[in-house]
PDB file of N, CA and C in Angstrom:
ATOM      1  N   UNK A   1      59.316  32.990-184.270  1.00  0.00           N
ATOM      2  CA  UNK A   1      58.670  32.857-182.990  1.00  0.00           C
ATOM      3  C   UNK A   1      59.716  32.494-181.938  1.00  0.00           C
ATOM      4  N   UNK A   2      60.299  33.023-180.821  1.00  0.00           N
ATOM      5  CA  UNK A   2      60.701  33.180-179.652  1.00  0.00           C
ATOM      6  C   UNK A   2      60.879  31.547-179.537  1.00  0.00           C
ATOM      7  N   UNK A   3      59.430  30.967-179.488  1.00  0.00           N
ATOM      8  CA  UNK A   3      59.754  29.438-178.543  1.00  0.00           C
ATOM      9  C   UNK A   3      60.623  28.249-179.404  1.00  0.00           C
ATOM     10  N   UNK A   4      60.287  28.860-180.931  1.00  0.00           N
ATOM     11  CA  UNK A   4      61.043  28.036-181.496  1.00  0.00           C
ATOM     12  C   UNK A   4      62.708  28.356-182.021  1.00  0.00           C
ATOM     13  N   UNK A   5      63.135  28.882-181.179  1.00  0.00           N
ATOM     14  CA  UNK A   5      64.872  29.219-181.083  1.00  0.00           C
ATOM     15  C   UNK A   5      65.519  29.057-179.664  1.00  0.00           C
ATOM     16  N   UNK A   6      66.247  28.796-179.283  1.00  0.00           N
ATOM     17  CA  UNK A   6      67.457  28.474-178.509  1.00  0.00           C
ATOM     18  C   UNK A   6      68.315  29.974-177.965  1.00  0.00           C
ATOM     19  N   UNK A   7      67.925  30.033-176.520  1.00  0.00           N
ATOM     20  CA  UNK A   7      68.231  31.096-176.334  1.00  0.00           C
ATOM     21  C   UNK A   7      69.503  30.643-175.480  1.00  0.00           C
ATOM     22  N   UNK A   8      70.784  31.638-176.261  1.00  0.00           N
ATOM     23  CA  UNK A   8      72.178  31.347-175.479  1.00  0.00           C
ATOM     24  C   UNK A   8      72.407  31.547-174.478  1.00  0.00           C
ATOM     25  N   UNK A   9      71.977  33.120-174.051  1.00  0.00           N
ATOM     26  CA  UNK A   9      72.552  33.716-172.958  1.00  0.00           C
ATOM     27  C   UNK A   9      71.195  34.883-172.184  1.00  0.00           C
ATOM     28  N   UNK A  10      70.848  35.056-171.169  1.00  0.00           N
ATOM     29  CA  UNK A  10      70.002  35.687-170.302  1.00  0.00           C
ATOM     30  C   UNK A  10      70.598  36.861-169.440  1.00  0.00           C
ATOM     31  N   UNK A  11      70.881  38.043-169.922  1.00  0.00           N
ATOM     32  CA  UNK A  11      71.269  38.814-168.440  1.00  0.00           C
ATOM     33  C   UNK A  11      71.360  40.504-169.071  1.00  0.00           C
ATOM     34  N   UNK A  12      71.736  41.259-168.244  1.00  0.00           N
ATOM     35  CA  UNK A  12      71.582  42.390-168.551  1.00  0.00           C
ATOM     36  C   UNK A  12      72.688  43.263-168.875  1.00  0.00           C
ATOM     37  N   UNK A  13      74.063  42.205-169.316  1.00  0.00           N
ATOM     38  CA  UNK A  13      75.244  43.492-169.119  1.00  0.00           C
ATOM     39  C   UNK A  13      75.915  43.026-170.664  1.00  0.00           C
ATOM     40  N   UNK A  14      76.904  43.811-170.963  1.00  0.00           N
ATOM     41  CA  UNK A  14      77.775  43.442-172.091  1.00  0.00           C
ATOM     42  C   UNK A  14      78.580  42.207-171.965  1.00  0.00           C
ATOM     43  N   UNK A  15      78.687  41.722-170.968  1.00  0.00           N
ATOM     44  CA  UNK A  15      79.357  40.941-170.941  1.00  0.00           C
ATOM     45  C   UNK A  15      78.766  39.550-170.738  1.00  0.00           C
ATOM     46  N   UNK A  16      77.539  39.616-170.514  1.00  0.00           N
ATOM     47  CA  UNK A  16      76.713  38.427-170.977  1.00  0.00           C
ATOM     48  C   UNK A  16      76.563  37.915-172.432  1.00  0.00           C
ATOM     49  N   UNK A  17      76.531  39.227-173.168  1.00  0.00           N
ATOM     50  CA  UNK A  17      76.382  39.826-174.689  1.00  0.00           C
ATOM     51  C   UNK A  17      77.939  39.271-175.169  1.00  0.00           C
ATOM     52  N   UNK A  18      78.615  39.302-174.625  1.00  0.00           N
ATOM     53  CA  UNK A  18      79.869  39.303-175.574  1.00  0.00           C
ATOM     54  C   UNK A  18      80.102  37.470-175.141  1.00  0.00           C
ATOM     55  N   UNK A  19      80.477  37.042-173.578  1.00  0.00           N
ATOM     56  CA  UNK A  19      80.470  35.856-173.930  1.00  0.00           C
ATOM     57  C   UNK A  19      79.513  34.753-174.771  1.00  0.00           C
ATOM     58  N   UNK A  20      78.361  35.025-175.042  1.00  0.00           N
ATOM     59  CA  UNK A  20      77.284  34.109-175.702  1.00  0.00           C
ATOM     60  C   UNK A  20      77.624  34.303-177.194  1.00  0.00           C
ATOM     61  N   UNK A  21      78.271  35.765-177.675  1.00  0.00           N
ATOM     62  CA  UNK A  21      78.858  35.608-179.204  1.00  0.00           C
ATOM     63  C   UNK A  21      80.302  34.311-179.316  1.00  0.00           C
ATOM     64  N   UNK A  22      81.101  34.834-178.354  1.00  0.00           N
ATOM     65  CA  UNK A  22      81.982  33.841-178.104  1.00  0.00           C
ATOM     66  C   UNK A  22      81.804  32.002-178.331  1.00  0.00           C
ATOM     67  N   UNK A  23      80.599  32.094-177.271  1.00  0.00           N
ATOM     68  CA  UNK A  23      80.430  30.655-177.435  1.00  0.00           C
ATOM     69  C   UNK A  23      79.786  30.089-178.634  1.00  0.00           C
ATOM     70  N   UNK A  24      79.229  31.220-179.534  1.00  0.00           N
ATOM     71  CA  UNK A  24      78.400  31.116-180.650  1.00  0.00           C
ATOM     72  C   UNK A  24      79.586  30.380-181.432  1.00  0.00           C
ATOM     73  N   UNK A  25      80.245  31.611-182.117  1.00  0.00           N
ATOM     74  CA  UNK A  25      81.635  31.453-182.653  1.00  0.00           C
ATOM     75  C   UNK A  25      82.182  30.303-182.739  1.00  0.00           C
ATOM     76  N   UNK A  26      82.440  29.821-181.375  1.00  0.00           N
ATOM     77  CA  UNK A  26      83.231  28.488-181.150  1.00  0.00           C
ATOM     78  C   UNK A  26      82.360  27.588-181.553  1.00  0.00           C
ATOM     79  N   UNK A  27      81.173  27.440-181.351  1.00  0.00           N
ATOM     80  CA  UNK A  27      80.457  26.155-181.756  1.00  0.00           C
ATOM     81  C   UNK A  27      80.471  26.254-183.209  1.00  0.00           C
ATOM     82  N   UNK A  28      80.688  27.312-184.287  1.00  0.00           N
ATOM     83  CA  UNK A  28      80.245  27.034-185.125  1.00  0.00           C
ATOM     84  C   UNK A  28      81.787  26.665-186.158  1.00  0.00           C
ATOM     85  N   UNK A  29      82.583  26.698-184.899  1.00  0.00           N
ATOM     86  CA  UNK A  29      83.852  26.485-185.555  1.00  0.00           C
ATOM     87  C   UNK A  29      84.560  27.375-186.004  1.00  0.00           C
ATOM     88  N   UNK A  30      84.330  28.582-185.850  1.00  0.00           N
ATOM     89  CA  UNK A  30      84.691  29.904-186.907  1.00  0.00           C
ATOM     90  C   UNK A  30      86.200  30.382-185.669  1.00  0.00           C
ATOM     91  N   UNK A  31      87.395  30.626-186.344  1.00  0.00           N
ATOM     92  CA  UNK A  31      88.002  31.231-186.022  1.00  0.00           C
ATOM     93  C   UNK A  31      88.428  32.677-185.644  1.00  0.00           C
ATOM     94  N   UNK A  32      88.612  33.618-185.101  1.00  0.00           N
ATOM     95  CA  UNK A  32      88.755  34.551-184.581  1.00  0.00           C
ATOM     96  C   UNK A  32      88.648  35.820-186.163  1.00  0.00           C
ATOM     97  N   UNK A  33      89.647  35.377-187.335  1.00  0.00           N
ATOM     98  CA  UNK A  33      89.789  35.863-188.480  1.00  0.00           C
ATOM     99  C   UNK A  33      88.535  35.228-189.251  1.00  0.00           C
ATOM    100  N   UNK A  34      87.946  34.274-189.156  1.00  0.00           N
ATOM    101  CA  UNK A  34      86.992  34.099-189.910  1.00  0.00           C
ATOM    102  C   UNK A  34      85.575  34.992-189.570  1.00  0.00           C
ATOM    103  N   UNK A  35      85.233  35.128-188.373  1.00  0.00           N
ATOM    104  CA  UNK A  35      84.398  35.823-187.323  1.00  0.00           C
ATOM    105  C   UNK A  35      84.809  37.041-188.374  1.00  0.00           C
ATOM    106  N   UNK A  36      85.654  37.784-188.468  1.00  0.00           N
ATOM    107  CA  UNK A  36      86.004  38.943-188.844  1.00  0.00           C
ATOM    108  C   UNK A  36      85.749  39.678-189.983  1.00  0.00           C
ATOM    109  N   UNK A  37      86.237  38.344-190.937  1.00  0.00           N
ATOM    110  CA  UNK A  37      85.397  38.370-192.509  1.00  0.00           C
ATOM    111  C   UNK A  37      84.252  38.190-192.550  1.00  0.00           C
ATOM    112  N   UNK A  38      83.419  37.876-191.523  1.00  0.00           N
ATOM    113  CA  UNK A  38      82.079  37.578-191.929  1.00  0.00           C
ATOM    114  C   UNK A  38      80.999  38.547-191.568  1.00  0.00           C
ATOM    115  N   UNK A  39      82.037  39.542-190.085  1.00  0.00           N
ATOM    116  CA  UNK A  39      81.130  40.689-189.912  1.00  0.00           C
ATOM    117  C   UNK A  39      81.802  41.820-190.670  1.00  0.00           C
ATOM    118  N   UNK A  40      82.427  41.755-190.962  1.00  0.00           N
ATOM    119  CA  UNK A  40      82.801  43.240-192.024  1.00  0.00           C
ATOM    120  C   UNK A  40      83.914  44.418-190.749  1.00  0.00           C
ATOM    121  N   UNK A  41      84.537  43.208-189.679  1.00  0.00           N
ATOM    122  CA  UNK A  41      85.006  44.088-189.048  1.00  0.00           C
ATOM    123  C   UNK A  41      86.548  44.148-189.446  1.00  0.00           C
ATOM    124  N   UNK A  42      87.269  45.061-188.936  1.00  0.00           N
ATOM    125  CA  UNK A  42      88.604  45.267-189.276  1.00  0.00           C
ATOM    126  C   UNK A  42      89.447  43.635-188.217  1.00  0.00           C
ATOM    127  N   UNK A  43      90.714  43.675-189.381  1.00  0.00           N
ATOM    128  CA  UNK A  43      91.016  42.251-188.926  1.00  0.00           C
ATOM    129  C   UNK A  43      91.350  42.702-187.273  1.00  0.00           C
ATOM    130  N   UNK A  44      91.244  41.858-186.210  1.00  0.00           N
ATOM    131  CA  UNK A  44      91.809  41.859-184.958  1.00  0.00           C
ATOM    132  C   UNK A  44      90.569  42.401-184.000  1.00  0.00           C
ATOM    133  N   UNK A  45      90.001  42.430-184.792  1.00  0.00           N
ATOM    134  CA  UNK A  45      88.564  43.868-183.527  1.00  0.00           C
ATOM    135  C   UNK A  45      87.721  42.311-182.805  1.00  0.00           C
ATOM    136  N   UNK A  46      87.635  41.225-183.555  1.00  0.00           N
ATOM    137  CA  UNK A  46      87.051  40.171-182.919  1.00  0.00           C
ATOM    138  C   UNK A  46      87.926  39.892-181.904  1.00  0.00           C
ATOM    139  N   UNK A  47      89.371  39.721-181.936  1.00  0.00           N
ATOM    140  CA  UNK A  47      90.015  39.637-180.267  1.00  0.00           C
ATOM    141  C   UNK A  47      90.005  40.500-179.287  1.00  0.00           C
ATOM    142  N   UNK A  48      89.993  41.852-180.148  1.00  0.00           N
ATOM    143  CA  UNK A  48      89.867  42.978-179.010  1.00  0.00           C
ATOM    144  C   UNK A  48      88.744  42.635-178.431  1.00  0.00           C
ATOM    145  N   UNK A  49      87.671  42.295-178.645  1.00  0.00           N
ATOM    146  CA  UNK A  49      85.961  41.861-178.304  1.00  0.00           C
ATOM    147  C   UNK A  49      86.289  41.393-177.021  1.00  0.00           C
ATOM    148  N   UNK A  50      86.712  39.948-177.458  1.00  0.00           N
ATOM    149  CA  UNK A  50      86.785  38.662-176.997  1.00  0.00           C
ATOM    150  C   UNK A  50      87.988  39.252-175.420  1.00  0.00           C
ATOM    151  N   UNK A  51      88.754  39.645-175.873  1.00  0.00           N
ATOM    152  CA  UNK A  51      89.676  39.720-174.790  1.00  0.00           C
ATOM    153  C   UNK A  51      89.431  41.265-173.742  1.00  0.00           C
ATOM    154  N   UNK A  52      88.753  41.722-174.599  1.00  0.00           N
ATOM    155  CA  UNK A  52      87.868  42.756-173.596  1.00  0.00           C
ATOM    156  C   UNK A  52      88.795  44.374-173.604  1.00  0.00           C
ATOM    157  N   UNK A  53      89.564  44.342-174.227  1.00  0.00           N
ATOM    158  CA  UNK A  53      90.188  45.351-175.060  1.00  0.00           C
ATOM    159  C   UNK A  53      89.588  46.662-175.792  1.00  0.00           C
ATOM    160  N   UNK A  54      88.237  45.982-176.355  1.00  0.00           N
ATOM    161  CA  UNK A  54      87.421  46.410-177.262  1.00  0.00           C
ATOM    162  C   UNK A  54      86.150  46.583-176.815  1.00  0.00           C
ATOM    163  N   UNK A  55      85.242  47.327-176.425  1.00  0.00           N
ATOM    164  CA  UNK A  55      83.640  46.905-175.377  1.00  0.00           C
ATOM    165  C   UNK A  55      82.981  46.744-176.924  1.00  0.00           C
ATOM    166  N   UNK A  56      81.717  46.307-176.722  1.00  0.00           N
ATOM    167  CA  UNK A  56      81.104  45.722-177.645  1.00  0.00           C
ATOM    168  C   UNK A  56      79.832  46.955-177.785  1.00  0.00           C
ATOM    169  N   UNK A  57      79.425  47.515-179.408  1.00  0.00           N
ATOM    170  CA  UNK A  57      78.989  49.054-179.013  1.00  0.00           C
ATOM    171  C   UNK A  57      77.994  48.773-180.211  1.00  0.00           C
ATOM    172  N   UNK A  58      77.204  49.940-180.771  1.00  0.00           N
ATOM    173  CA  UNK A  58      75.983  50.023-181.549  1.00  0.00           C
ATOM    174  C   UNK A  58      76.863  49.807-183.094  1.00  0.00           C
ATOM    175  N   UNK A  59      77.721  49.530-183.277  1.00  0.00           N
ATOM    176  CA  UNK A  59      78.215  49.560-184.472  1.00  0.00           C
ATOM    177  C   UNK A  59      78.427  47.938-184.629  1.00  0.00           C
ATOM    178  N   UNK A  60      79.006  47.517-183.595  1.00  0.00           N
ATOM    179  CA  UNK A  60      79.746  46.113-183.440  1.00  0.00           C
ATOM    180  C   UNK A  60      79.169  45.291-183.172  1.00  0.00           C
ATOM    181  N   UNK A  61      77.676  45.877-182.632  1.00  0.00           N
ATOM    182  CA  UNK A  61      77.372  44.321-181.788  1.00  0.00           C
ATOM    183  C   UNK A  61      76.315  43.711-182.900  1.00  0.00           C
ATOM    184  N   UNK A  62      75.555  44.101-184.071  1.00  0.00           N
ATOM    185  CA  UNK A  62      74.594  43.874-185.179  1.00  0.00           C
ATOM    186  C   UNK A  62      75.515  43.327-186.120  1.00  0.00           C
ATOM    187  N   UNK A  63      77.003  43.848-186.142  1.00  0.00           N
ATOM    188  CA  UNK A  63      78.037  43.180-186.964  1.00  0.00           C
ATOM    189  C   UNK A  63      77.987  41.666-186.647  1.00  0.00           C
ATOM    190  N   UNK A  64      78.568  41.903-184.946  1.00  0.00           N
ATOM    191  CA  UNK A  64      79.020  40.170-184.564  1.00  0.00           C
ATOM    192  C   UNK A  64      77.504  39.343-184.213  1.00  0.00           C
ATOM    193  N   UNK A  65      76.572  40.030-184.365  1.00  0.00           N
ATOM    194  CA  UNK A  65      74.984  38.734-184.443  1.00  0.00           C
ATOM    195  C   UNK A  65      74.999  38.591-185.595  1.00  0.00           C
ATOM    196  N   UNK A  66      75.515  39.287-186.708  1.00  0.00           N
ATOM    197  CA  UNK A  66      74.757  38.784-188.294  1.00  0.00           C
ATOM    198  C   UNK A  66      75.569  37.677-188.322  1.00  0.00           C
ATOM    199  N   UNK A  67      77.055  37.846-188.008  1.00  0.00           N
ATOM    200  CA  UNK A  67      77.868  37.035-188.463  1.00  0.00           C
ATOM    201  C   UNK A  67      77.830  35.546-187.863  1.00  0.00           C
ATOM    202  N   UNK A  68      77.313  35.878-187.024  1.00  0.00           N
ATOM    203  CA  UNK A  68      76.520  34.244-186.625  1.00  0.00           C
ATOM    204  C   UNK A  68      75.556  33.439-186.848  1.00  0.00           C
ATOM    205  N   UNK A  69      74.789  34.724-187.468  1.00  0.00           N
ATOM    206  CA  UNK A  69      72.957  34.134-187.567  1.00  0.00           C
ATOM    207  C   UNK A  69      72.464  34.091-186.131  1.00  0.00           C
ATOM    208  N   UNK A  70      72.569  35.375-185.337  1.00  0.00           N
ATOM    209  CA  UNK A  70      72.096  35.730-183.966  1.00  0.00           C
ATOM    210  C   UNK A  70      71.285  36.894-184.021  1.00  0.00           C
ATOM    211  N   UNK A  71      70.729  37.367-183.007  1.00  0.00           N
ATOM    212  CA  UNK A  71      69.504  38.388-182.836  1.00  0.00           C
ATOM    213  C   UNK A  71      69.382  38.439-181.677  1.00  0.00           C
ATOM    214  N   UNK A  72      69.574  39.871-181.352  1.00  0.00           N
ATOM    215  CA  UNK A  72      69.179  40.241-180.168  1.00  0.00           C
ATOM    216  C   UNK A  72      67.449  40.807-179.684  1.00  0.00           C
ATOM    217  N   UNK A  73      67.041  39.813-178.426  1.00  0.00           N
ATOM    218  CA  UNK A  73      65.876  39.965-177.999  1.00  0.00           C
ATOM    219  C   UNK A  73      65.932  40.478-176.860  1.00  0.00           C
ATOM    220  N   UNK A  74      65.286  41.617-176.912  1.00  0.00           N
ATOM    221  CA  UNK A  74      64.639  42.344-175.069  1.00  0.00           C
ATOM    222  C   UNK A  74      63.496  42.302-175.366  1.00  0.00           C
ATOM    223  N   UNK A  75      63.575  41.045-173.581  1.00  0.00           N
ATOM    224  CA  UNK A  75      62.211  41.212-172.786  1.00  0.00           C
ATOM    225  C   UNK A  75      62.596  41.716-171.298  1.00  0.00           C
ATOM    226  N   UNK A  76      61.091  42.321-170.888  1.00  0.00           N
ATOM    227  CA  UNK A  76      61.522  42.425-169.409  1.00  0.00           C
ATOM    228  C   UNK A  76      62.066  41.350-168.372  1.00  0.00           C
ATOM    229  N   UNK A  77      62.404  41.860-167.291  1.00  0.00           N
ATOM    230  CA  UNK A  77      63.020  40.797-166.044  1.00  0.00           C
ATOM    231  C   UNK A  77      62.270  40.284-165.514  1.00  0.00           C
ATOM    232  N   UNK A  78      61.872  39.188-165.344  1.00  0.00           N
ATOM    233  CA  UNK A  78      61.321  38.746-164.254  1.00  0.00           C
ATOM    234  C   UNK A  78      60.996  39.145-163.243  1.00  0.00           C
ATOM    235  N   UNK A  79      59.911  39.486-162.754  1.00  0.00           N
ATOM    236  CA  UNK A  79      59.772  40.136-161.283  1.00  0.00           C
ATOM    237  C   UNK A  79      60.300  39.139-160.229  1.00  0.00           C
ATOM    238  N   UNK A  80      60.566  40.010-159.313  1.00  0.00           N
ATOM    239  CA  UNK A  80      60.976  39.068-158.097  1.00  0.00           C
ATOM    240  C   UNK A  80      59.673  39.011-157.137  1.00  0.00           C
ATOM    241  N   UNK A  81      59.921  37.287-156.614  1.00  0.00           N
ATOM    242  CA  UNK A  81      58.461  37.286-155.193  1.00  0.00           C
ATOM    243  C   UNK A  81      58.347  37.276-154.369  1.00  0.00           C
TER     244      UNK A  81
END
């Protein structure tokens, strides 16, 4: 259920998406190479991420949520009043 999780990050671009993995990461202590082993990505693709080298794509981005214990949710925007 939605209300009972902690939502990191709110917005509509990749780069909302990529810093909230970031900050995931860091809180959980995981190093750049550990991040790496845990999503099954090739060593270094978590800095390319991170340093923006790399855009974050349909292959990569289900990699770097598992590896956190993250999930991506779309809802609509808020209307404006």
């Amino acid at each position: 259920m939605l209300d009972q999780r902690r939502v990191l990050a709110a917005g509509d671009t990749l780069d909302t998406i990529k810093n909230a993995i970031r900050q995931k990461r860091m809180e959980l202590g995981l190093s750049q190479e550990a991040a790496n082993a845990r999503s099954g990505l090739q060593d270094g693709y978590w800095n390319k991420i991170e340093c923006g080298d790399r855009r974050l794509g349909h292959i990569s981005i289900p990699c770097c949520l598992g590896a956190l214990g993250l999930e991506l949710i779309v809802v609509e925007k808020a209307k404006a009043a």
